[in-house]
Protein backbone atom coordinates (compact mmCIF):
# COMPACT_ATOMS: atom_id res chain seq x y z
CA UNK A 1 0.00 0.00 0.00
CA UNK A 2 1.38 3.12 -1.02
CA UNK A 3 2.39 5.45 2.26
CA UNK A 4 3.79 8.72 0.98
CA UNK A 5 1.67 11.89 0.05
CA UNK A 6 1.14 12.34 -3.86
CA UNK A 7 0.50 15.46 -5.27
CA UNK A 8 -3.01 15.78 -5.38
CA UNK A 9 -3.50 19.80 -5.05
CA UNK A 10 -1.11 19.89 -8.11
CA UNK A 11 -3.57 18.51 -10.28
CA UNK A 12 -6.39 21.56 -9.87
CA UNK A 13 -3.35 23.60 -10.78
CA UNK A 14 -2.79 21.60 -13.76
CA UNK A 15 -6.25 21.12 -15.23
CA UNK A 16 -6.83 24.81 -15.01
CA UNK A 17 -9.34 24.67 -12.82
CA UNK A 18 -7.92 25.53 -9.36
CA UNK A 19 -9.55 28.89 -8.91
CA UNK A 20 -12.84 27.63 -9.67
CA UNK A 21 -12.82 24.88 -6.74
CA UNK A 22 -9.83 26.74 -4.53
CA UNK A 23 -10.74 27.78 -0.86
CA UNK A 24 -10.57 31.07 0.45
CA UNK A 25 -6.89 31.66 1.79
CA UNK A 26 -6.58 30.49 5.33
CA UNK A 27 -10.03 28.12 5.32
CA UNK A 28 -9.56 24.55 6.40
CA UNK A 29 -12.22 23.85 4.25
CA UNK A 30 -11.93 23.80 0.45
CA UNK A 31 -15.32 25.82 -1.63
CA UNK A 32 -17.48 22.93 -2.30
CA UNK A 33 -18.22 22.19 -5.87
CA UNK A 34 -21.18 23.94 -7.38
CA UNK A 35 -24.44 21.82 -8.19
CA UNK A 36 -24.11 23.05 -11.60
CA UNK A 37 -20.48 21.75 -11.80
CA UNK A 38 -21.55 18.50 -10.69
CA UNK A 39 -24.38 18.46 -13.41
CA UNK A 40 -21.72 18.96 -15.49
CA UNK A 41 -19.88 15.39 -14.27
CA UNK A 42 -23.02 13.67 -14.41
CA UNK A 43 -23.83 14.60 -18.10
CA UNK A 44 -19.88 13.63 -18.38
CA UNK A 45 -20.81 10.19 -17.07
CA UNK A 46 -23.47 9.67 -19.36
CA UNK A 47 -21.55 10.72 -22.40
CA UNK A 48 -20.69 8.55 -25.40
CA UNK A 49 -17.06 8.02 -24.35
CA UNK A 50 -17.76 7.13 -20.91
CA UNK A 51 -20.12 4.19 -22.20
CA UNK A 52 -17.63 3.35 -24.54
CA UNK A 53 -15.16 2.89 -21.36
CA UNK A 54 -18.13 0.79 -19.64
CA UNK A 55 -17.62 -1.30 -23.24
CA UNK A 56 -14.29 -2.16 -22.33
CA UNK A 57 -14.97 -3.39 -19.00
CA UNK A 58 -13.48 -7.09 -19.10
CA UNK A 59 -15.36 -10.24 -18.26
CA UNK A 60 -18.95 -10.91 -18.68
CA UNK A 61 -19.87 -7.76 -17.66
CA UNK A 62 -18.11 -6.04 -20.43
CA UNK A 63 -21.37 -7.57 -23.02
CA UNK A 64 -24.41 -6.23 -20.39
CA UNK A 65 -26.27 -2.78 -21.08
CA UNK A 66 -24.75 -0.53 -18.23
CA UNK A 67 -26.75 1.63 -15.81
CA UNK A 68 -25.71 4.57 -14.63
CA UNK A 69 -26.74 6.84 -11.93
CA UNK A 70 -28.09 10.35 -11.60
CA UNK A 71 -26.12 11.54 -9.08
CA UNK A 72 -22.27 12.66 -8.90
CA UNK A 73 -20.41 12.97 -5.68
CA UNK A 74 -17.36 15.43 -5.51
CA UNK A 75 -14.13 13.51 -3.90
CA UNK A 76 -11.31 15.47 -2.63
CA UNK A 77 -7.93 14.09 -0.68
CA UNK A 78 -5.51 15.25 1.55
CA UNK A 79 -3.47 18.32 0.52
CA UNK A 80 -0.23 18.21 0.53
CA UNK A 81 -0.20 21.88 1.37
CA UNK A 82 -2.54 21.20 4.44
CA UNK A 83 0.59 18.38 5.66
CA UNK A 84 3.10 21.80 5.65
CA UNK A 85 0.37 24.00 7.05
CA UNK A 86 -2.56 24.05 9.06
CA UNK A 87 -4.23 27.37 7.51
CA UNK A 88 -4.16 25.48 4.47
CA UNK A 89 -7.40 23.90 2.87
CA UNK A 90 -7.66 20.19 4.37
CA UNK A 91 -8.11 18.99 0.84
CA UNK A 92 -8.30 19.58 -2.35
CA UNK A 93 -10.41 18.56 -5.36
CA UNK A 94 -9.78 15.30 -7.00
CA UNK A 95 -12.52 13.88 -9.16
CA UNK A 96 -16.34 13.47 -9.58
CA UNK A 97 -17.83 9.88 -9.00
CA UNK A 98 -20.93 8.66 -10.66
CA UNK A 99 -22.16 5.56 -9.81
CA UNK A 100 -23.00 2.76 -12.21
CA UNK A 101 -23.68 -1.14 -12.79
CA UNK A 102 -23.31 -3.62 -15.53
CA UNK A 103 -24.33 -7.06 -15.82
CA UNK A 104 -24.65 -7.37 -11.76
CA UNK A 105 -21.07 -5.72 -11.10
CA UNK A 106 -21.23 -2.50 -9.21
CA UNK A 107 -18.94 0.50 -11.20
CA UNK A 108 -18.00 3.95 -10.60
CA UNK A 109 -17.12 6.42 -13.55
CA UNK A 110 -14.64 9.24 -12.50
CA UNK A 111 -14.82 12.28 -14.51
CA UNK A 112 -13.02 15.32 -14.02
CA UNK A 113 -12.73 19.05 -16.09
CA UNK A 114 -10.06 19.06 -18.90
CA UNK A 115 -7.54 22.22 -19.20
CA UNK A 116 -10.92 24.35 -20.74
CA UNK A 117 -12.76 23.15 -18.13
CA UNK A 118 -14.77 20.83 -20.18
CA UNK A 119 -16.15 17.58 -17.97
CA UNK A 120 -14.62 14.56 -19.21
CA UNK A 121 -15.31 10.82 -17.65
CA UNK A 122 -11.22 9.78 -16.74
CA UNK A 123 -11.72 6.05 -15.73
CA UNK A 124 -14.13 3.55 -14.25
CA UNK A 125 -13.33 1.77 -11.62
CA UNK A 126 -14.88 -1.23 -9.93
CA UNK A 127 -17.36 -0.68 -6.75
CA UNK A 128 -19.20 1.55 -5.26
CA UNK A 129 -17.08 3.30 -2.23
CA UNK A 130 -17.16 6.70 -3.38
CA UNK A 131 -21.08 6.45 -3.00
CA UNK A 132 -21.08 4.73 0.16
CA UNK A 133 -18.78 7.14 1.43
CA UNK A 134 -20.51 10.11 0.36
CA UNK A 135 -23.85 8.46 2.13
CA UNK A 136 -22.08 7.89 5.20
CA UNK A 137 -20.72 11.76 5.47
CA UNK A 138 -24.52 12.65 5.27
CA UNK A 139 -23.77 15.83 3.13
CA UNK A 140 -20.51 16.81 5.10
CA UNK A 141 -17.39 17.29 2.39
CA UNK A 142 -16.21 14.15 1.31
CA UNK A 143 -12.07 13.80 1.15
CA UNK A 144 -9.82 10.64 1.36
CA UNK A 145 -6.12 9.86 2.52
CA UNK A 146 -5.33 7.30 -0.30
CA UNK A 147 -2.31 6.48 1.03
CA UNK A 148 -3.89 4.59 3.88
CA UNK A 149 -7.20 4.39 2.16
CA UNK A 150 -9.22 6.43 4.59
CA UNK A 151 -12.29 8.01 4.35
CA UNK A 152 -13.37 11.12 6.14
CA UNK A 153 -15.97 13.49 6.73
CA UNK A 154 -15.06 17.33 7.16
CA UNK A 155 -17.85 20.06 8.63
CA UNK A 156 -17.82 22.38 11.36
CA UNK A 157 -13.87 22.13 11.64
CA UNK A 158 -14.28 18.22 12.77
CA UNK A 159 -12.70 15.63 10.84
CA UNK A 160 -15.43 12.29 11.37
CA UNK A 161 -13.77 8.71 10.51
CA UNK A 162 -16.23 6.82 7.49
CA UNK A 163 -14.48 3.31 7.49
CA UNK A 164 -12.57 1.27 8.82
CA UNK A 165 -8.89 2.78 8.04
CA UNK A 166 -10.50 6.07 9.16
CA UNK A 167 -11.00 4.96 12.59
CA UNK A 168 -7.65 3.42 12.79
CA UNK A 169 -5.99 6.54 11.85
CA UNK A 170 -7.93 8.83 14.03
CA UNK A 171 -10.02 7.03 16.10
CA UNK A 172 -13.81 6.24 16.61
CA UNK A 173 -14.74 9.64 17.43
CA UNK A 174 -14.53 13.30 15.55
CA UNK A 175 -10.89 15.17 15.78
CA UNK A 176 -10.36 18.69 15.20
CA UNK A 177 -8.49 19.94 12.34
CA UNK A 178 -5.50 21.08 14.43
CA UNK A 179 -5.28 17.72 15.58
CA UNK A 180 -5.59 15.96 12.51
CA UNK A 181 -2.99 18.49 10.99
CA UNK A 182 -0.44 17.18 13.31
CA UNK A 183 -1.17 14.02 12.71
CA UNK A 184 -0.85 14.23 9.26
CA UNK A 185 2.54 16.08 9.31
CA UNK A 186 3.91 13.67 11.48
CA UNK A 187 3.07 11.45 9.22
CA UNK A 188 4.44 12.94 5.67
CA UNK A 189 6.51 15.86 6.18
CA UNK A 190 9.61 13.97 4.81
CA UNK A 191 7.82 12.34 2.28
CA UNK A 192 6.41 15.88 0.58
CA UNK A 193 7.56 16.26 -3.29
CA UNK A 194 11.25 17.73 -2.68
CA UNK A 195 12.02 15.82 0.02
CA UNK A 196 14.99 13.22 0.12
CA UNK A 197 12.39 10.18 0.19
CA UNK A 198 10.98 11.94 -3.33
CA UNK A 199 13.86 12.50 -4.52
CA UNK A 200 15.08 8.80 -4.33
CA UNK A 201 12.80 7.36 -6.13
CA UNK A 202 9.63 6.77 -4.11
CA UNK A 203 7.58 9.07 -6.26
CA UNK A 204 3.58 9.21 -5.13
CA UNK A 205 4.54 7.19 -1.85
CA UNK A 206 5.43 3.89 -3.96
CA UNK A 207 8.73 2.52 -5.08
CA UNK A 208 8.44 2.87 -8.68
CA UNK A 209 10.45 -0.67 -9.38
CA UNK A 210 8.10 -2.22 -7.48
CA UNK A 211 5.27 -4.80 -8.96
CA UNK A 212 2.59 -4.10 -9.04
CA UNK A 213 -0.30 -6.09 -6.92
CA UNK A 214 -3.68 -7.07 -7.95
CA UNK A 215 -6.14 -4.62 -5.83
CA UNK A 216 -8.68 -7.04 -3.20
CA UNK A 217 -11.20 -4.00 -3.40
CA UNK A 218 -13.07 -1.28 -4.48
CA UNK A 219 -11.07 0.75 -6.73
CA UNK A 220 -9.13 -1.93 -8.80
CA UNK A 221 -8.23 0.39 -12.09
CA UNK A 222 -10.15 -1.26 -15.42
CA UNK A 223 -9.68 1.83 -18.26
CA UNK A 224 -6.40 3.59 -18.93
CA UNK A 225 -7.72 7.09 -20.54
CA UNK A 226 -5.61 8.66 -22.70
CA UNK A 227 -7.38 11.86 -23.65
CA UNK A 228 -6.58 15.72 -23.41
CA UNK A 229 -3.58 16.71 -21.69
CA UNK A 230 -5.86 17.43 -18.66
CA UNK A 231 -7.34 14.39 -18.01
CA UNK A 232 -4.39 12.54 -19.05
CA UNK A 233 -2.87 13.98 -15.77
CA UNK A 234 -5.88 12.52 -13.71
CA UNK A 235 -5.76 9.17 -15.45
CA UNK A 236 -2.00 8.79 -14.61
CA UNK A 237 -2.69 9.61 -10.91
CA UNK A 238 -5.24 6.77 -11.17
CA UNK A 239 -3.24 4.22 -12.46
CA UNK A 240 -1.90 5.41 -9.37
CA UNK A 241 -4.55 4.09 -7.47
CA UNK A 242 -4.35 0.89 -9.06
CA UNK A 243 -1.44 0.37 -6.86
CA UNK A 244 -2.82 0.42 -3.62
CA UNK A 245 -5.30 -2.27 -1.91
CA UNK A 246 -8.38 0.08 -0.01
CA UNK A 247 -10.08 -1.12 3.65
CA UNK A 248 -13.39 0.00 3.25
């Protein structure tokens, strides 16, 4: 399971869309995504090119009509900034998850803006965790730490534990965002892009030479996307997430 703290606040930068989603300086909150903005992922995840992904799903499953939902969920993770300082937004905007199903097997299609800003769907992955999550936080903003494969809920400055790796990071109960600050810094500080751990090779909190292992969950990446330069950014950071096994 991959350990170290990626870049994910480097993507908004690079898609071009950072001011759009960006908190207010000093907020440990990032600006939730507008309702219209997550229209926008939905139609994404009904488009022509996301169905053609759902076509290339392997197995059985790849021949059945898919179904897919009517509702998006914004997911955000841990930003790096937030690990450095604790006036920082606690996370940052990764992708949009739409839920869906095909011949029995339960799917979610990611979708994400490109550099104009354009929704595009990015990958589908297998499962439904992003939706379970997002049902669990009860409306509170919805952020993972994918290097341990936590899930969190943030409102009200409290940082509430979803699953199972969640609770063993933090505990049963709600922490403040000072204390979950700390925790987090203790925990990547030296691993931040620049530092001598990055530097040697352990880029995204995995050894590069290492194999890769089949994921046991949720997760488990089916579609490489190779698309606009945008999205192409996104889809490498998920093959990312091919690499690391979830606790949900």
């Amino acid at each position: 399971m991959r350990r170290l703290l990626r870049c994910a606040a480097v993507l908004a930068a690079g898609l071009g869309f950072g001011l759009a989603f960006a908190a207010p300086a000093g907020a440990a909150a990032p600006q939730p995504v507008a309702p219209s903005e997550l229209s926008k992922a939905t139609n994404a995840a009904h488009s022509s090119s996301a169905v053609n992904l759902l076509a290339k799903i392997p197995g059985p499953a790849g021949k059945a009509a898919a179904s897919i939902g009517s509702d998006s969920h914004a997911v955000y993770a841990l930003n790096p900034a937030f690990v450095r300082d604790a006036s920082a937004p606690v996370a940052t905007f990764w992708y949009a998850a739409t839920a869906a199903s095909k011949g029995g097997q339960a799917l979610t299609v990611f979708t994400a803006p490109d550099s104009s800003g354009v929704w595009q769907p990015v990958n589908v992955a297998s499962g439904n965790t992003e939706a379970r999550m997002a049902t669990a936080a009860g409306g509170a903003l919805l952020f993972t730490e994918p290097q341990i494969g936590a899930w969190y809920a943030l409102s009200a400055g409290q940082i509430r534990p979803l699953n199972p790796s969640a609770v063993k990071s933090i505990g049963t109960k709600p922490i403040g965002v000072t204390a979950y600050q700390k925790l987090v810094s203790q925990r990547y500080s030296d691993k931040l892009p620049g530092s001598t751990y990055n530097e040697s090779g352990m880029a995204g909190g995995y050894d590069t030479t290492a194999a890769v292992k089949a994921p046991r969950s949720h997760s488990e990446y089916l579609v490489p996307v190779v698309a606009a330069s945008g999205v192409l950014v996104l889809g490498l950071l998920l093959v990312v997430r091919r690499k690391m096994t979830y606790s949900d």
